[in-house]
C-alpha atoms as a PDB file:
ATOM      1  CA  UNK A   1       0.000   0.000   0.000  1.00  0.00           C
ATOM      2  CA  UNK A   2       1.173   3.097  -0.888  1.00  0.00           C
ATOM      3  CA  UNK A   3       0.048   6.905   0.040  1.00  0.00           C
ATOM      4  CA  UNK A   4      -0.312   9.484  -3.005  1.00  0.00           C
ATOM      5  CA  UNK A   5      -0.171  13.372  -2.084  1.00  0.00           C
ATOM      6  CA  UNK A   6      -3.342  13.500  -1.412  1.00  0.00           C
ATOM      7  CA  UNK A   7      -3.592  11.348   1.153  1.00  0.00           C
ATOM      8  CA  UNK A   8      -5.637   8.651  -0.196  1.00  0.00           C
ATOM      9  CA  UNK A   9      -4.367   4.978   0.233  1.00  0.00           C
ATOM     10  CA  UNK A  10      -3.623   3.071  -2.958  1.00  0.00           C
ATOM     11  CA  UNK A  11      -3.450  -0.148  -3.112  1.00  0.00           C
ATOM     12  CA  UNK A  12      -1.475  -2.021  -5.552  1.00  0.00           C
ATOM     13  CA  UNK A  13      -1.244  -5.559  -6.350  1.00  0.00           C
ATOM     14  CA  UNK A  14       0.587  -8.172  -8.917  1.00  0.00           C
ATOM     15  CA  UNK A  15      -1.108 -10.730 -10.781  1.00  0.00           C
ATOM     16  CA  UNK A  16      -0.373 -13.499 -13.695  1.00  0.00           C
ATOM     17  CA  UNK A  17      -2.098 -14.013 -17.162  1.00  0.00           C
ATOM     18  CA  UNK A  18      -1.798 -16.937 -18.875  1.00  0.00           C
ATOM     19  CA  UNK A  19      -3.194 -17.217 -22.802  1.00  0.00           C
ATOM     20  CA  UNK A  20      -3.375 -19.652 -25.697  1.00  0.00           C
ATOM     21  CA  UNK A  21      -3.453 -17.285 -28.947  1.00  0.00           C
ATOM     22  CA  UNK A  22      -5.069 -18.800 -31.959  1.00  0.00           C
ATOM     23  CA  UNK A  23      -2.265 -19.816 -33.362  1.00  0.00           C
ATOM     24  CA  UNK A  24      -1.395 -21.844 -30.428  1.00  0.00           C
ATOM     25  CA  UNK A  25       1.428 -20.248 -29.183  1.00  0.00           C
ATOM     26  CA  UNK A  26       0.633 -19.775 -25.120  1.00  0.00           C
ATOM     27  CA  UNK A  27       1.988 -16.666 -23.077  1.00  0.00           C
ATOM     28  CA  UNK A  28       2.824 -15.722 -19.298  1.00  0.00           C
ATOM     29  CA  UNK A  29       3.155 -12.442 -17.732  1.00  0.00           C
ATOM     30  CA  UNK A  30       2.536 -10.655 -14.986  1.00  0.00           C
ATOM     31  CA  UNK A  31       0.334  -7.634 -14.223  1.00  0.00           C
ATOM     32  CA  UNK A  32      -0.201  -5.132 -11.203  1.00  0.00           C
ATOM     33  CA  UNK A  33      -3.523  -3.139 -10.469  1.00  0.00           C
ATOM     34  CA  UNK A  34      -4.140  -0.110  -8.304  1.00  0.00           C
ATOM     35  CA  UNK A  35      -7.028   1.355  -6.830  1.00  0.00           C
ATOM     36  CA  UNK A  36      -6.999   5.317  -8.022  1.00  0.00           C
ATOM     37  CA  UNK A  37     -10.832   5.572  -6.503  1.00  0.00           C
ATOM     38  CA  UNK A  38     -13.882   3.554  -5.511  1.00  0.00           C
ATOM     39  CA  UNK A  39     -17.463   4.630  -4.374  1.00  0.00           C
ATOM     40  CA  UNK A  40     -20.058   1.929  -4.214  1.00  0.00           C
ATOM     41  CA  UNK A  41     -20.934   1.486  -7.771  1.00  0.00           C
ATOM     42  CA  UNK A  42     -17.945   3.140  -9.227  1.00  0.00           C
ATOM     43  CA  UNK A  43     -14.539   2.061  -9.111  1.00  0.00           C
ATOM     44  CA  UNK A  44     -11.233   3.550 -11.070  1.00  0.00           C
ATOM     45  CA  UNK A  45      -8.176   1.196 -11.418  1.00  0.00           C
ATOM     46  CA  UNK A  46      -4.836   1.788 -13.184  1.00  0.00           C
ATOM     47  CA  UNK A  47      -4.005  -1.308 -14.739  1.00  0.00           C
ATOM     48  CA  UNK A  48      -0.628  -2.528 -16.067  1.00  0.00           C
ATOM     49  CA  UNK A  49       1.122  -5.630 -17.880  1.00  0.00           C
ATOM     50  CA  UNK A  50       2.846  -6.374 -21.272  1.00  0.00           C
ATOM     51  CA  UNK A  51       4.455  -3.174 -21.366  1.00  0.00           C
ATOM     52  CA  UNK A  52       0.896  -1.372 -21.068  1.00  0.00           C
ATOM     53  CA  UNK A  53      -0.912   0.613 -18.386  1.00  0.00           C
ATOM     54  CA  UNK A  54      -4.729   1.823 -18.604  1.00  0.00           C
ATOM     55  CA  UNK A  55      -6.596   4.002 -16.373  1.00  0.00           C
ATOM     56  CA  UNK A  56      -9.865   1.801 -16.425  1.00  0.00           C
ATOM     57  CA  UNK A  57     -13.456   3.144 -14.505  1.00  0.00           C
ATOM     58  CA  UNK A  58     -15.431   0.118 -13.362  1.00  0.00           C
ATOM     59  CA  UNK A  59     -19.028   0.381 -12.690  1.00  0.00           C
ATOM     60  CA  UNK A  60     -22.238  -1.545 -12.327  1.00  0.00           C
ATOM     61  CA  UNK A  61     -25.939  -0.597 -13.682  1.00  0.00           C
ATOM     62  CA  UNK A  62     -28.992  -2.133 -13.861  1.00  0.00           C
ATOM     63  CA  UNK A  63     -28.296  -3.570 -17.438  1.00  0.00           C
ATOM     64  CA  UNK A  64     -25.113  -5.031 -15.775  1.00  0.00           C
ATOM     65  CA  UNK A  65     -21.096  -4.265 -15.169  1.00  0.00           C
ATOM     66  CA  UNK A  66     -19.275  -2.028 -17.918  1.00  0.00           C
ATOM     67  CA  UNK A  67     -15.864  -0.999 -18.726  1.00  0.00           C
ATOM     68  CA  UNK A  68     -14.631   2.263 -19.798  1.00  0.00           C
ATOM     69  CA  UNK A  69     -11.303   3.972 -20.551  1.00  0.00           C
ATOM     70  CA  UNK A  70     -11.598   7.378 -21.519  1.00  0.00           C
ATOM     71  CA  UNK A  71      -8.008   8.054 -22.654  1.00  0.00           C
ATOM     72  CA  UNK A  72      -8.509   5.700 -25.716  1.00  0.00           C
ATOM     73  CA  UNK A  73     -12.451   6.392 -26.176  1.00  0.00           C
ATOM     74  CA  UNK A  74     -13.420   2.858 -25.498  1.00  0.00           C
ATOM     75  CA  UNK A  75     -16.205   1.090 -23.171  1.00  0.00           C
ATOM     76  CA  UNK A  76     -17.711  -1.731 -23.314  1.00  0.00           C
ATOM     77  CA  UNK A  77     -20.242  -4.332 -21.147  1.00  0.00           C
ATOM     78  CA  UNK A  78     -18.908  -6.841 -18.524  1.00  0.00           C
ATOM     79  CA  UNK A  79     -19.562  -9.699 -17.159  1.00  0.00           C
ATOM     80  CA  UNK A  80     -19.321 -10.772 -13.554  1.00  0.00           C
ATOM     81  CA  UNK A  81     -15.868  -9.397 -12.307  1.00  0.00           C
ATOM     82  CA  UNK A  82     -14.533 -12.909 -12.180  1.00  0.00           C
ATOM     83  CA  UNK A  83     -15.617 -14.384 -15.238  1.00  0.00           C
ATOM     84  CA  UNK A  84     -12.153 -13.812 -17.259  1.00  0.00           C
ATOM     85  CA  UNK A  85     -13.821 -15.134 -20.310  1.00  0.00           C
ATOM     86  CA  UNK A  86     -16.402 -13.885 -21.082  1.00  0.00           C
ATOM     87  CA  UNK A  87     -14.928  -9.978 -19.925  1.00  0.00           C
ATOM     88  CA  UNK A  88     -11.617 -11.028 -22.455  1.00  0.00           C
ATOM     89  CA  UNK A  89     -14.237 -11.726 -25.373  1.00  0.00           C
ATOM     90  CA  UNK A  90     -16.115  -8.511 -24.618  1.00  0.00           C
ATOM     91  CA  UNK A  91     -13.095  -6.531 -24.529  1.00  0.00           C
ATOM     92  CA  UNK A  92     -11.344  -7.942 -27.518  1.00  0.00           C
ATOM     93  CA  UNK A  93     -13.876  -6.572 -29.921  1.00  0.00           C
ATOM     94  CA  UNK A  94     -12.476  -2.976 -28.694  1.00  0.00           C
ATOM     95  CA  UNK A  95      -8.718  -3.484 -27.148  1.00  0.00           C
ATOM     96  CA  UNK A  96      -6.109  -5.613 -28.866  1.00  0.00           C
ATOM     97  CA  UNK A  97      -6.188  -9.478 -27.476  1.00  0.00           C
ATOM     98  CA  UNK A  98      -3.041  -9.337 -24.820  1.00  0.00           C
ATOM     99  CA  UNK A  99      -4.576  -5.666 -23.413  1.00  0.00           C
ATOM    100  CA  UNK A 100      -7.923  -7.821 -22.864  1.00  0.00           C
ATOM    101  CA  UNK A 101      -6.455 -10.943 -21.251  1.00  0.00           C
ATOM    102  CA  UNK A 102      -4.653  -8.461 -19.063  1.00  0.00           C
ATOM    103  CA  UNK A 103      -7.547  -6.210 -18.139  1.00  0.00           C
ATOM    104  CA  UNK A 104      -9.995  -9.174 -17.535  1.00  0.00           C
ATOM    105  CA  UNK A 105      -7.485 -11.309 -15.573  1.00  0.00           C
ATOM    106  CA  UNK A 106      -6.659  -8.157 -13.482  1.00  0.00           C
ATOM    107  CA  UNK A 107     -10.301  -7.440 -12.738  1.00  0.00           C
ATOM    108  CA  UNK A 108     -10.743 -10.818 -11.748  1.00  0.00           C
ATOM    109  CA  UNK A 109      -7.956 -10.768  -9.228  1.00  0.00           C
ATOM    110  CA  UNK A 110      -9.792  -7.040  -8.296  1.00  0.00           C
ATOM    111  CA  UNK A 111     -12.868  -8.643  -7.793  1.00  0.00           C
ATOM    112  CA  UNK A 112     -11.091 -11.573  -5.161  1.00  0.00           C
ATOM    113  CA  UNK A 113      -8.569  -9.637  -3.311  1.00  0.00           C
ATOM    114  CA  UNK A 114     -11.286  -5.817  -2.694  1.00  0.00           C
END
């Protein structure tokens, strides 16, 4: 846990991905996730792994979880936190297919660890 200059705690945690690509070959990396805010149905994470970080607002409505990330325009619907499926399929029809695994396996370790 670290303290920013404002005061507020952030919390900051490692995780691991691991992917089969279409063409077969498999990956492993790791990833890290901070909390930058939360409020009860609103939460912003900074999330980081294969050599990229995204500031990511998480919130829940009553159509459902969604994902947006304002510095790239993109948003998108979401599963249940841990379902790393499902979340990676969503988000590969807007992020590239590593940025997805990463985001989805990071809000799944999010959703475990809050």
């Amino acid at each position: 846990m670290t303290v920013n200059s404002d005061k507020e705690m952030i919390f900051m945690q490692t995780f691991y991905c691991m992917h089969t690509y279409p063409s077969g070959y498999q990956s492993r990396w790791s990833g890290s996730w901070e909390v930058l805010s939360t409020e009860p149905s609103v939460h912003e994470l900074r999330i980081r792994g294969k050599g990229s970080s995204f500031d990511v607002i998480l919130g829940s409505c009553c159509s459902g979880n969604y994902l947006c990330i304002p510095q790239i325009n993109v948003g998108c619907s979401l599963g249940y936190w841990s379902d790393i499926f499902w979340n990676t399929e969503r988000m590969t029809q807007v992020l590239s297919e590593t940025d997805a695994v990463t985001i989805a396996n990071a809000l799944n370790h999010y959703g475990n660890n809050r």
